[in-house]
Protein backbone atom coordinates (compact mmCIF):
# COMPACT_ATOMS: atom_id res chain seq x y z
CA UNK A 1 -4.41 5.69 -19.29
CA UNK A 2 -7.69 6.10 -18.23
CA UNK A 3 -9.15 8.55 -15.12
CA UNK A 4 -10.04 11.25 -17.09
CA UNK A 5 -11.04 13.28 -13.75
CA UNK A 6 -7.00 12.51 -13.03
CA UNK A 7 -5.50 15.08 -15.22
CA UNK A 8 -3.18 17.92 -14.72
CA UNK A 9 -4.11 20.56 -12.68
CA UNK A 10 -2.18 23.27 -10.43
CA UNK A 11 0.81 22.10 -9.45
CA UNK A 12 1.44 20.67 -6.01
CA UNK A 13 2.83 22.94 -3.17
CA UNK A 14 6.33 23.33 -2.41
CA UNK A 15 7.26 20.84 -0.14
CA UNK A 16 10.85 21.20 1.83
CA UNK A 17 13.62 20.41 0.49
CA UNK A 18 15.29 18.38 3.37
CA UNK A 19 12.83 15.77 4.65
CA UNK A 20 13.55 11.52 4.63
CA UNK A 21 10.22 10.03 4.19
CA UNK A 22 8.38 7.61 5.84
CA UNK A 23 7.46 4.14 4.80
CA UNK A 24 3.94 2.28 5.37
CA UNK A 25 3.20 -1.26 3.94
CA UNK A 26 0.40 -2.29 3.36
CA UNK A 27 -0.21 -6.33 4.19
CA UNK A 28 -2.89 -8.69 4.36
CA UNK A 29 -4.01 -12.62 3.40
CA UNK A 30 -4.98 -12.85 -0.69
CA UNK A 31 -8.79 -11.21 -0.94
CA UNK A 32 -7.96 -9.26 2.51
CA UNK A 33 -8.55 -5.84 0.57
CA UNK A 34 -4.32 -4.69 0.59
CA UNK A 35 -4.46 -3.19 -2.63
CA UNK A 36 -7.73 -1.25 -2.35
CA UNK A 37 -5.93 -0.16 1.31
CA UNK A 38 -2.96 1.01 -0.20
CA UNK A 39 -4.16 2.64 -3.32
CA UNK A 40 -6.77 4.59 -1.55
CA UNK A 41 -4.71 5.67 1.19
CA UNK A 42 -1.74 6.95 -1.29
CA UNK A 43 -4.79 9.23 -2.81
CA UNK A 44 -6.15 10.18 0.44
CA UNK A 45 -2.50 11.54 1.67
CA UNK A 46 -1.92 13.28 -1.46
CA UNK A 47 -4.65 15.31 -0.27
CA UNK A 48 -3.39 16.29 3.03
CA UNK A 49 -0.67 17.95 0.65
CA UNK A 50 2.32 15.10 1.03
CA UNK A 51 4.04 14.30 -1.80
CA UNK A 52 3.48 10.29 -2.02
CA UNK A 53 4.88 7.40 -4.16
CA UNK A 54 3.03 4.10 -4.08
CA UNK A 55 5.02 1.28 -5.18
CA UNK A 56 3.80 -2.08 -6.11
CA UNK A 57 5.60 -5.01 -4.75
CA UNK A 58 3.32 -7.64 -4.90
CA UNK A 59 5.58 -9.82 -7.20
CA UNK A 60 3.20 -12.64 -7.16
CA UNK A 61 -0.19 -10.70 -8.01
CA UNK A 62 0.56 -7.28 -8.73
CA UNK A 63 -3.04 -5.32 -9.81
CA UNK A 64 -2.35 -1.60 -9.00
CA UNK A 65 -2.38 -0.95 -12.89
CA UNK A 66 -5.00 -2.72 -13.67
CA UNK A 67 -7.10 -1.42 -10.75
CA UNK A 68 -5.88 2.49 -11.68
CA UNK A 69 -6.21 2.12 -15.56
CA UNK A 70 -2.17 2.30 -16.11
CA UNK A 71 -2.44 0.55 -19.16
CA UNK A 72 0.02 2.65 -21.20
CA UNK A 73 3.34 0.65 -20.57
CA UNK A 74 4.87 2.07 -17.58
CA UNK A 75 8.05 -0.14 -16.58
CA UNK A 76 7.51 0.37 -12.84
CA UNK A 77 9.58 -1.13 -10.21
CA UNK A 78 11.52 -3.49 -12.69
CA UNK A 79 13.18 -1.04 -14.75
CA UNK A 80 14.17 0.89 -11.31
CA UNK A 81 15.37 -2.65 -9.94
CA UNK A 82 17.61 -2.58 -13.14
CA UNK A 83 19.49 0.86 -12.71
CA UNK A 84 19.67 0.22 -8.67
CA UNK A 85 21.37 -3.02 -10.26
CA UNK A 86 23.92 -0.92 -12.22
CA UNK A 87 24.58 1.98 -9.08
CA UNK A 88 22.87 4.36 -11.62
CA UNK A 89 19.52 5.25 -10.28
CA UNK A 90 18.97 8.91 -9.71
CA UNK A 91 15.46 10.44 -8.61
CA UNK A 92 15.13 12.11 -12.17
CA UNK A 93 14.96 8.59 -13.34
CA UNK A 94 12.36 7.03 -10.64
CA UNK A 95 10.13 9.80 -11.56
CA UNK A 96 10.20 9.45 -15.39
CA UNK A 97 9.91 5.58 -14.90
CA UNK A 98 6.94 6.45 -12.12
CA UNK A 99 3.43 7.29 -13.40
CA UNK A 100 2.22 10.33 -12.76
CA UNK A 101 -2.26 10.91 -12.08
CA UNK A 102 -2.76 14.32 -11.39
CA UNK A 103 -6.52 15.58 -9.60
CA UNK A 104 -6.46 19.54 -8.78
CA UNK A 105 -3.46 20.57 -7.21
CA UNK A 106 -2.21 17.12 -5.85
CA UNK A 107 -0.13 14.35 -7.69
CA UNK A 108 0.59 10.46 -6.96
CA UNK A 109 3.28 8.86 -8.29
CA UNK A 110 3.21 5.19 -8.66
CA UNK A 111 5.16 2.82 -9.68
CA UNK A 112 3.88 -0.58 -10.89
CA UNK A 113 4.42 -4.02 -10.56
CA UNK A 114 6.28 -6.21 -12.85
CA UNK A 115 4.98 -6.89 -16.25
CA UNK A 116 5.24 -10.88 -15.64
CA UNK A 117 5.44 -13.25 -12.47
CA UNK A 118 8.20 -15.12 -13.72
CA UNK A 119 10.41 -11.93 -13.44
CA UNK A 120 9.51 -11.70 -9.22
CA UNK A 121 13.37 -12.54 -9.38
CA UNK A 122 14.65 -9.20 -10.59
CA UNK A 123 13.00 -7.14 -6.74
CA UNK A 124 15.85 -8.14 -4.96
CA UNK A 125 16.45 -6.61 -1.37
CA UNK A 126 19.91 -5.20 -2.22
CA UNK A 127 18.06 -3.24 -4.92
CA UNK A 128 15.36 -1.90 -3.00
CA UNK A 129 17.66 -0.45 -0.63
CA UNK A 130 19.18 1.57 -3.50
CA UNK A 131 15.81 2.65 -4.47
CA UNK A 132 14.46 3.68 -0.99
CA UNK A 133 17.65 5.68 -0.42
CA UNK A 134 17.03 7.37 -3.88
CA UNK A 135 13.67 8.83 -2.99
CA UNK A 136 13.92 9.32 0.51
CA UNK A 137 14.40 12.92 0.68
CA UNK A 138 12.22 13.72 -2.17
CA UNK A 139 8.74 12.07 -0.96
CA UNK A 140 7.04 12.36 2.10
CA UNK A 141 5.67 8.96 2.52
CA UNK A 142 6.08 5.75 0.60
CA UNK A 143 3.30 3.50 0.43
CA UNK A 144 3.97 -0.41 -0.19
CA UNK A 145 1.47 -2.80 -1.63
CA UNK A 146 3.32 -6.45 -0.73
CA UNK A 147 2.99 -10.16 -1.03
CA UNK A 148 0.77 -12.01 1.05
CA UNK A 149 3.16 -15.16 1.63
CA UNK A 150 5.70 -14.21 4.51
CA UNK A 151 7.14 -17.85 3.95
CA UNK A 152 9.90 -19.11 7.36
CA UNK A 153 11.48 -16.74 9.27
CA UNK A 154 15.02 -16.53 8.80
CA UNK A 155 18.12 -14.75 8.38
CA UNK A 156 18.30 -11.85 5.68
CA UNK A 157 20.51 -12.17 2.96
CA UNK A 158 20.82 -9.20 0.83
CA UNK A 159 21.49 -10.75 -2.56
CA UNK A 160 18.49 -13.05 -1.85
CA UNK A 161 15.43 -13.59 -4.69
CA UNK A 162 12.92 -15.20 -1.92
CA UNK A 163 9.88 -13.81 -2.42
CA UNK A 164 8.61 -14.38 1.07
CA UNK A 165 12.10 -12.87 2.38
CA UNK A 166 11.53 -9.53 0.60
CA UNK A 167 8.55 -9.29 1.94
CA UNK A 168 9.90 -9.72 5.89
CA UNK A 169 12.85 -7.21 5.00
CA UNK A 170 10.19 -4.73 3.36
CA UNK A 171 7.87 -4.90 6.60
CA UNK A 172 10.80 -5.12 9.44
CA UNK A 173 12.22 -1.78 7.65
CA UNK A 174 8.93 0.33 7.67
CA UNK A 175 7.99 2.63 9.77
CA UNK A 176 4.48 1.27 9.79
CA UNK A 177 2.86 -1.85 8.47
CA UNK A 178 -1.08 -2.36 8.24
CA UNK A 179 -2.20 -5.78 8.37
CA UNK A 180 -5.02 -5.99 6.56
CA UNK A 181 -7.90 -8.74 7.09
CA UNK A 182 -11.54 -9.51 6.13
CA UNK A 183 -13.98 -9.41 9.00
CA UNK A 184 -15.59 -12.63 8.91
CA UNK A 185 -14.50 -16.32 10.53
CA UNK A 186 -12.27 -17.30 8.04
CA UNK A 187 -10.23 -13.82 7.56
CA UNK A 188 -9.79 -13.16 11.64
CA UNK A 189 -8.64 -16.70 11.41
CA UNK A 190 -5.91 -16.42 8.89
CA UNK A 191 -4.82 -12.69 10.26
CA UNK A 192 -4.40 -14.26 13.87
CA UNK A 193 -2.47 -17.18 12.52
CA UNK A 194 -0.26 -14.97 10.10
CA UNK A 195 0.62 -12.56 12.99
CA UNK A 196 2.76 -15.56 14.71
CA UNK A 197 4.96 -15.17 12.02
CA UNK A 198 5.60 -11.45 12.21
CA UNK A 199 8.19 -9.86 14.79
CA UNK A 200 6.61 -6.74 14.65
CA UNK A 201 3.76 -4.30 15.53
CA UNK A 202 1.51 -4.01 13.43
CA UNK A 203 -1.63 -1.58 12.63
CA UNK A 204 -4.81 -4.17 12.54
CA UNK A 205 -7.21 -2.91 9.28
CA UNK A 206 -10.45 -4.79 9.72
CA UNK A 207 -12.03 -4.49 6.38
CA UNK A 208 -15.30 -5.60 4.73
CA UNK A 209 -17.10 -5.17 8.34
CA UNK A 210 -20.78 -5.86 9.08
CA UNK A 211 -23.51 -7.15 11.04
CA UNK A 212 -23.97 -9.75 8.21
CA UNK A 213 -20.94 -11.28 9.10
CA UNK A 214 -20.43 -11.18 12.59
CA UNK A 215 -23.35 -9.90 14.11
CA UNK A 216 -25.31 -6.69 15.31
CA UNK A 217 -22.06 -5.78 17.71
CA UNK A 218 -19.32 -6.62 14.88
CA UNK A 219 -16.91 -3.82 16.01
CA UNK A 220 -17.30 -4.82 19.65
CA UNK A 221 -16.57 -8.24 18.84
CA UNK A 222 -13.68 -7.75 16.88
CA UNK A 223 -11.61 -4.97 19.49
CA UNK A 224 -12.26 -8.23 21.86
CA UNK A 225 -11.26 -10.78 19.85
CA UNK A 226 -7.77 -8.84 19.21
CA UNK A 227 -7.22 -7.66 22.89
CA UNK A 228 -7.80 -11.49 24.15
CA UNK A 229 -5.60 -13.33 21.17
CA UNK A 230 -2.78 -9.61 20.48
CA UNK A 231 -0.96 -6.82 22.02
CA UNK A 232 -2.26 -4.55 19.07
CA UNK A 233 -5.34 -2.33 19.16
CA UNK A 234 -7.74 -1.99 16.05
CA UNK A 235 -6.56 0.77 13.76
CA UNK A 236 -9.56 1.21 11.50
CA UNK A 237 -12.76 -0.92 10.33
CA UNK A 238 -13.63 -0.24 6.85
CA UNK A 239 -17.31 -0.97 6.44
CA UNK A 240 -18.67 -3.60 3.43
CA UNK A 241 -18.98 -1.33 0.13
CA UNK A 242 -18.69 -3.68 -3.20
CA UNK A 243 -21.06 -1.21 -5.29
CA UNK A 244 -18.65 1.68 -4.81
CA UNK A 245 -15.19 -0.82 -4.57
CA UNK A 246 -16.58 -2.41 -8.21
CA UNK A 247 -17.35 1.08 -9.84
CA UNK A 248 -13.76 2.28 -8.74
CA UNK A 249 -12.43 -0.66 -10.55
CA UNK A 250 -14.74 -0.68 -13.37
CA UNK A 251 -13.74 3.59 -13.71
CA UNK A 252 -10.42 3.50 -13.01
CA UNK A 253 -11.05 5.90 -10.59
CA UNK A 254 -9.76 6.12 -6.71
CA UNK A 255 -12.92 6.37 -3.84
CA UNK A 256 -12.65 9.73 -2.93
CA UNK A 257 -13.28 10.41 -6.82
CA UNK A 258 -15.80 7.55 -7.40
CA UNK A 259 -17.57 7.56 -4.01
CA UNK A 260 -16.72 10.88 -2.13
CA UNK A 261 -18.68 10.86 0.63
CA UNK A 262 -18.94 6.47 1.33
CA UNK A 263 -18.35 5.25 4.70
CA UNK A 264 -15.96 3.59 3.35
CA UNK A 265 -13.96 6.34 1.56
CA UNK A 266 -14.64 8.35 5.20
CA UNK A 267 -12.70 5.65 7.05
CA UNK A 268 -9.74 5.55 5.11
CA UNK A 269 -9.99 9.12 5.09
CA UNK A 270 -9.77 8.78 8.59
CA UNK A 271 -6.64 6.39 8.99
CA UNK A 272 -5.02 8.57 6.96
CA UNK A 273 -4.91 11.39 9.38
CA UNK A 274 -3.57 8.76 12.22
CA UNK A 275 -0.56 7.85 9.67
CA UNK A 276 0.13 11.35 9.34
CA UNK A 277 0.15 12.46 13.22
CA UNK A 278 1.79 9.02 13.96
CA UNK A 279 4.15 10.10 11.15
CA UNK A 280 4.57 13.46 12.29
């Protein structure tokens, strides 16, 4: 693995003992910025002393290993998928399966995708139900990175392998889902088309925002575009930052770590204090 600046430090503080966590996914087109969203925001939470697990269920382009440096063979979410299969998942064995990056006296455990596309078919709903129940009274907060597709909507079926269903279930059961979307013509116009298929509020994440794009009054213009066309308010705008979004990726290292005091670290900083009140 790399992150060398990730290594063990203090442990974390004692969290209680009785707690059932709370669920955010994370959402958005392909290129919205999702998996930047949701592996920042598990860091940033650590760090407001919550004990997090980020999971990666984006079965058709999962990238929160390669983005974090987890290059040491972690089995992730398909080996948990596997004992929830079997009625033998415990937390002992989510958090030896998890990986484990350590900074100072905070921890995030992750677990990662699956190791190939074609084996999307072993995250089945039924599963994930096991798994959610297994760790809910150990973590705070669960963070999910998911699909893009959300496919027809129709009725659930628990032993179902649609990719696109898993992906309804996983947002209709959180507690909060932020819909991410790029800031430009084409990305409002995919995020306002997507939200007709969603039967749920949602937490709008422009990201990528700036004058470039949509002018010198960019935020004004987007909190009117989504009180004329939704019912939901804007949540956050994460300004454009590619020098310090390509150095994370190229260091294996999270924002706060790479780029400490970006606008763009600041922001998610800052929805991650409205999760936690909303969450409270």
């Amino acid at each position: 693995m790399l992150m060398s600046d990730l290594r063990h430090g203090d442990p974390s503080p004692e969290l209680p003992k009785e707690r059932k966590s709370r669920s955010v996914a994370v959402w958005g087109s392909a290129g919205s910025g999702k998996t930047m969203l949701a592996i920042n925001l598990a860091f940033e939470l650590t760090r407001f002393n919550q004990r997090v697990l980020l999971i990666d269920l984006d079965t058709k382009r999962p990238s929160i290993a390669s983005w974090l440096g987890i290059n040491d063979g972690s089995p992730g979410i398909t080996a948990t998928m596997r004992l929830a299969r079997t009625s033998r998942l415990q937390i002992d064995d989510v958090l030896m399966l998890a990986a484990e990056l350590r900074f100072g006296s905070s921890k995030l455990d992750i677990l990662t995708g699956i190791s190939s596309p074609l084996r999307w078919q072993e995250v089945r709903i039924e599963d994930l139900k096991q798994l959610l129940a297994t760790v809910s009274e150990h973590f705070d907060l669960i963070i999910f990175d998911l699909n893009d597709e959300l496919g027809e909507a129709e009725s659930f079926n628990l032993t179902s392998v649609n990719q696109a269903q898993t992906t309804r279930w996983l947002m209709e059961s959180s507690d909060l889902v932020l819909a991410a979307f790029v800031a430009d013509a084409v990305g409002i116009n995919r995020f306002l088309f997507d939200l007709t298929a969603i039967n749920r509020e949602v937490w709008p994440v422009a990201n990528r925002v700036s004058s470039r794009n949509l002018g010198k009054s960019a935020s004004k213009q987007l909190r009117e575009l989504l009180a004329h066309f939704t019912t939901f308010p804007m949540r956050a705008e994460l300004p454009v930052d590619g020098a310090s979004c390509d150095a994370s990726i190229a260091n294996a290292r999270p924002l706060f770590l790479e780029s400490p005091s970006a606008k763009l670290t600041l922001a998610i900083r800052s929805l991650a204090t409205e999760i936690l009140d909303e969450c409270a």
